[in-house]
Protein backbone atom coordinates (compact mmCIF):
# COMPACT_ATOMS: atom_id res chain seq x y z
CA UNK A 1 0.00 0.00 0.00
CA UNK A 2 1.49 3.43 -0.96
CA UNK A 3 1.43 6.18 1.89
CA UNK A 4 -0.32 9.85 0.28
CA UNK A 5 3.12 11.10 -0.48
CA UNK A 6 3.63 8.30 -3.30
CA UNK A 7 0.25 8.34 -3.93
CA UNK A 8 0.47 11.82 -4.62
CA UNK A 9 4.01 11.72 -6.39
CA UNK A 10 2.18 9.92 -9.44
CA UNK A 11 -0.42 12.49 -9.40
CA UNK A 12 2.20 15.40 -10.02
CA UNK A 13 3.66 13.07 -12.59
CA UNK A 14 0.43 12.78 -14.64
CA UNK A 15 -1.85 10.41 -13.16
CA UNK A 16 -4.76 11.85 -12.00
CA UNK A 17 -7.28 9.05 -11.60
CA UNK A 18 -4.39 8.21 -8.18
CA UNK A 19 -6.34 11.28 -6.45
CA UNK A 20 -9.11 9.16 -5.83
CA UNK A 21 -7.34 7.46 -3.08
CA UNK A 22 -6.49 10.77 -1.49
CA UNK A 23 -10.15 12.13 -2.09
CA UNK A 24 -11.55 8.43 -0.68
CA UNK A 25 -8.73 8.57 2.58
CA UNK A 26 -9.90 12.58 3.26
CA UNK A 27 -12.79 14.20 1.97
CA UNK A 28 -14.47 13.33 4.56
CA UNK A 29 -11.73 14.97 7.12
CA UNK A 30 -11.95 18.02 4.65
CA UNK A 31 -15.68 18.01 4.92
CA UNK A 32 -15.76 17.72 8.20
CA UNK A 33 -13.39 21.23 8.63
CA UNK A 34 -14.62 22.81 6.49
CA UNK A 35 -18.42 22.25 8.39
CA UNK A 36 -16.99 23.34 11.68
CA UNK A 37 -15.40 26.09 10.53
CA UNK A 38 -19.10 27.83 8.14
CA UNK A 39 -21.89 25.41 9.33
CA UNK A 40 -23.11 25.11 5.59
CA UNK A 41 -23.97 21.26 4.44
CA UNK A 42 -23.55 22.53 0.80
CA UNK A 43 -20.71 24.90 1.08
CA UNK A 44 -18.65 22.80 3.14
CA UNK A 45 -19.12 20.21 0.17
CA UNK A 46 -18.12 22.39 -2.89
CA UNK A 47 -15.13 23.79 -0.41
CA UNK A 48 -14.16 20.05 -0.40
CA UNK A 49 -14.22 19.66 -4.26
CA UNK A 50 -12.43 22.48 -4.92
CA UNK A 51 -9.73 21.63 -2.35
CA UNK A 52 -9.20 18.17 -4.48
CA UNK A 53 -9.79 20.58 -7.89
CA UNK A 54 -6.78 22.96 -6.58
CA UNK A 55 -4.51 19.82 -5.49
CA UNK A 56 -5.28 18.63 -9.56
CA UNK A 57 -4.07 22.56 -10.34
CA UNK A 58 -1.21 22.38 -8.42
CA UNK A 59 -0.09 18.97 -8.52
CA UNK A 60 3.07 20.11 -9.37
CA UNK A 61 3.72 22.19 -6.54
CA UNK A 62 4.06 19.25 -4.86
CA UNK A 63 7.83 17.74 -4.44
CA UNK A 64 7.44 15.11 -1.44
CA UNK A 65 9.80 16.69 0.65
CA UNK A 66 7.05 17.51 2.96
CA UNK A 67 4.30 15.27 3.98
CA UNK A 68 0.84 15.32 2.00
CA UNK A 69 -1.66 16.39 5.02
CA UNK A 70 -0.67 19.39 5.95
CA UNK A 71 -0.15 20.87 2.18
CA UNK A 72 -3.44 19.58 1.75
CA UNK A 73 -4.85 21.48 4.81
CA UNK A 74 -3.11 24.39 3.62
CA UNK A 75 -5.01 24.62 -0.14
CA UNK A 76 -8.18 23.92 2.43
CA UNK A 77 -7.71 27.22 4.25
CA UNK A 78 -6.94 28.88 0.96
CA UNK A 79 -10.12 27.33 -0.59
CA UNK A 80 -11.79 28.75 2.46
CA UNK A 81 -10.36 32.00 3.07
CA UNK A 82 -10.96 32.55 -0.68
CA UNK A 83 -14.34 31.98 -0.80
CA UNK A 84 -15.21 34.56 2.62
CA UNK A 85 -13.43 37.26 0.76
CA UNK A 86 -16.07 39.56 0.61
CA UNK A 87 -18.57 37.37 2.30
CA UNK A 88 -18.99 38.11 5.84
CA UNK A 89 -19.13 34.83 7.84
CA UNK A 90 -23.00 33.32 8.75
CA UNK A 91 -23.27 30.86 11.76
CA UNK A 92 -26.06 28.58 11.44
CA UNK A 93 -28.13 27.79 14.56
CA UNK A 94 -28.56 24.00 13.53
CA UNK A 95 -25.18 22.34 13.64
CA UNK A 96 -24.34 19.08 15.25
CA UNK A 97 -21.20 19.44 17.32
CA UNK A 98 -18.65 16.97 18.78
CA UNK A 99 -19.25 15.39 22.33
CA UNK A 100 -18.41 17.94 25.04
CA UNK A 101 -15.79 15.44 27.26
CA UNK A 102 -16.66 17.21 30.60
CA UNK A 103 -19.64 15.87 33.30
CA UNK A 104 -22.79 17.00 32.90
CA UNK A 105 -23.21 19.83 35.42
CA UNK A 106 -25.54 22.19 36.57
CA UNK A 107 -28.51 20.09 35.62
CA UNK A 108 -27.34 20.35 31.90
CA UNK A 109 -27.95 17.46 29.90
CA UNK A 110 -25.47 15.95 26.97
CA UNK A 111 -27.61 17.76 24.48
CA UNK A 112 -27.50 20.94 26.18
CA UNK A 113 -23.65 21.25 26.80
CA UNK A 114 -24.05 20.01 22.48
CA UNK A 115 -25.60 23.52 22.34
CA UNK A 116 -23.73 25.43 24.13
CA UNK A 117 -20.50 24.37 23.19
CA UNK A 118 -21.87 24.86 19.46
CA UNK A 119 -22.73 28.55 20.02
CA UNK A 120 -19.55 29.10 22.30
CA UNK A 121 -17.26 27.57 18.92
CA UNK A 122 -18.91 29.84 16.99
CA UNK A 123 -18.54 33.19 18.61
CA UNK A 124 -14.65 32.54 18.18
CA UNK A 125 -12.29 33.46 15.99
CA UNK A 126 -11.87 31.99 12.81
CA UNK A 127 -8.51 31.45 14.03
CA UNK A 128 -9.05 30.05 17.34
CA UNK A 129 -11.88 28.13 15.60
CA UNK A 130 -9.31 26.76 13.06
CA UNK A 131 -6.41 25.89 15.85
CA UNK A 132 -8.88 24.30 17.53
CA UNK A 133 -10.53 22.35 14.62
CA UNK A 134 -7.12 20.98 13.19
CA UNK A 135 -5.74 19.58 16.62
CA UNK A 136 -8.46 19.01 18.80
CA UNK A 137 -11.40 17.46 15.98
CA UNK A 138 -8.91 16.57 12.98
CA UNK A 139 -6.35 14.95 15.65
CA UNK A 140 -3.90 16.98 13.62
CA UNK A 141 0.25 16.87 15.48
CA UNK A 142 1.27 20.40 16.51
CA UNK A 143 3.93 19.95 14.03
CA UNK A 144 1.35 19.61 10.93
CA UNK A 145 -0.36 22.28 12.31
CA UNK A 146 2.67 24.74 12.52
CA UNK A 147 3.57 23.79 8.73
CA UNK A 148 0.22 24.43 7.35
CA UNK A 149 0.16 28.02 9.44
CA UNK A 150 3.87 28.62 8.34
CA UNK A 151 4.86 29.28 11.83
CA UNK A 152 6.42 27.19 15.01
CA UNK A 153 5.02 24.43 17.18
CA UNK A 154 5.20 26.69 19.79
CA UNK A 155 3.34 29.05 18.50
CA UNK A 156 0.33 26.53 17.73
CA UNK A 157 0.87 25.47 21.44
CA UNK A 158 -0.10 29.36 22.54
CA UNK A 159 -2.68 29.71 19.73
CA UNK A 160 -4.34 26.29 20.82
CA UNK A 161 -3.64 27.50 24.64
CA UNK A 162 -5.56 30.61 24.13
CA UNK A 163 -8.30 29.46 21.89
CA UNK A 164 -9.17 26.87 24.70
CA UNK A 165 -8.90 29.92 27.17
CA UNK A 166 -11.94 31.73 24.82
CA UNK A 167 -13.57 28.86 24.38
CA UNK A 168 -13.91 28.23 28.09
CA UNK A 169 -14.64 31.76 28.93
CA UNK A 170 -17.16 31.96 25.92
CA UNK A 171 -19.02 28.63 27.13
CA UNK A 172 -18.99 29.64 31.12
CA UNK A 173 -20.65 32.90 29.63
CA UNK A 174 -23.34 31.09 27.87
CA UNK A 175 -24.30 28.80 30.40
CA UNK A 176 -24.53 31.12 33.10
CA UNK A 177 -27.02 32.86 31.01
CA UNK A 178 -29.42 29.51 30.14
C-alpha cells in the first residue's frame, strides 16, 4: 500500500485518476473542517471539491519533501479564506457538534452542553476556531499544524492555549445565562 506522499508523487507526474485514493482517505476529514469552521452542508461540500480541484491545479507544486496532510490542509484554508473574501461569515443555529468530554453539570444534559459548546465555537475566531478544529477534531500533530500556518510548534501550542482559554470563557458565559 502506498502512503499519500507516493500516492500523490504519481499524481504530479500525470496520473490523476491516483487522487481518488487521497479524495476516498480525506474528503471526509476536509468536509468535516470545512463544516466546523461555516456550518453550511452545501458549502462545506463544494469547499471540499475544490480543495481536491486545486490539489489537480497544483499537482506540481508538490515535491514530497514535505508530507501530503498538511499541504493539503493548507489549499483547504486557501479554498476557504478565498471563498469569505467579501462574504462576511453566517453561523447557522442548527449544527451538530462533537461530544463535550466534561460531566454533565448544573442540571445540563449531553444535548445541552451540544448547544452550548456549538454557540460558544462559533462566537470565536476563525482562528481560534481553526487551531482548535485541526488539533483538537482533525487529531492533527502540533507539528502539521505549525507547517500548514507557516509558523512554530510553539506558536500553535499558545494559539491552541488561548483558543481553549476563549472557548472556556465563551461557554462559562453562555451557560450562566441559560
Amino acid at each position: 500500500m502506498q502512503n499519500d506522499e507516493q500516492i500523490m508523487m504519481v499524481v504530479a507526474a500525470g496520473d490523476i485518476q491516483q487522487l481518488s485514493v487521497l479524495f476516498d482517505r480525506y474528503h471526509v476529514k476536509l468536509y468535516n473542517f470545512f463544516y466546523k469552521m461555516n456550518y453550511n452542508q452545501t458549502l462545506s461540500e463544494d469547499l471540499t471539491q475544490n480543495v481536491f480541484e486545486r490539489i489537480i491545479k497544483y499537482k506540481k507544486s508538490f515535491d514530497g519533501s514535505n508530507p501530503f496532510i498538511p499541504w493539503m490542509f493548507r489549499i483547504a484554508r486557501n479554498v476557504n479564506a478565498d471563498h469569505f473574501k467579501s462574504i462576511k461569515l453566517k453561523i447557522s443555529d442548527n449544527v451538530e457538534v462533537q461530544q463535550l468530554n466534561r460531566p454533565i453539570e448544573n442540571g445540563h444534559d449531553l444535548d445541552t452542553q451540544k448547544t452550548i459548546l456549538k454557540r460558544a465555537m462559533s462566537k470565536l475566531s476563525d482562528d481560534y476556531r481553526e487551531v482548535l478544529l485541526m488539533t483538537r477534531y482533525q487529531g492533527l500533530q502540533y507539528k502539521e499544524v505549525a507547517d500548514i500556518l507557516h509558523c512554530t510548534e510553539s506558536n500553535v501550542k499558545i494559539r491552541v492555549h488561548r483558543a481553549i482559554k476563549a472557548l472556556r470563557k465563551e461557554y462559562l458565559k453562555i451557560e450562566t445565562v441559560s
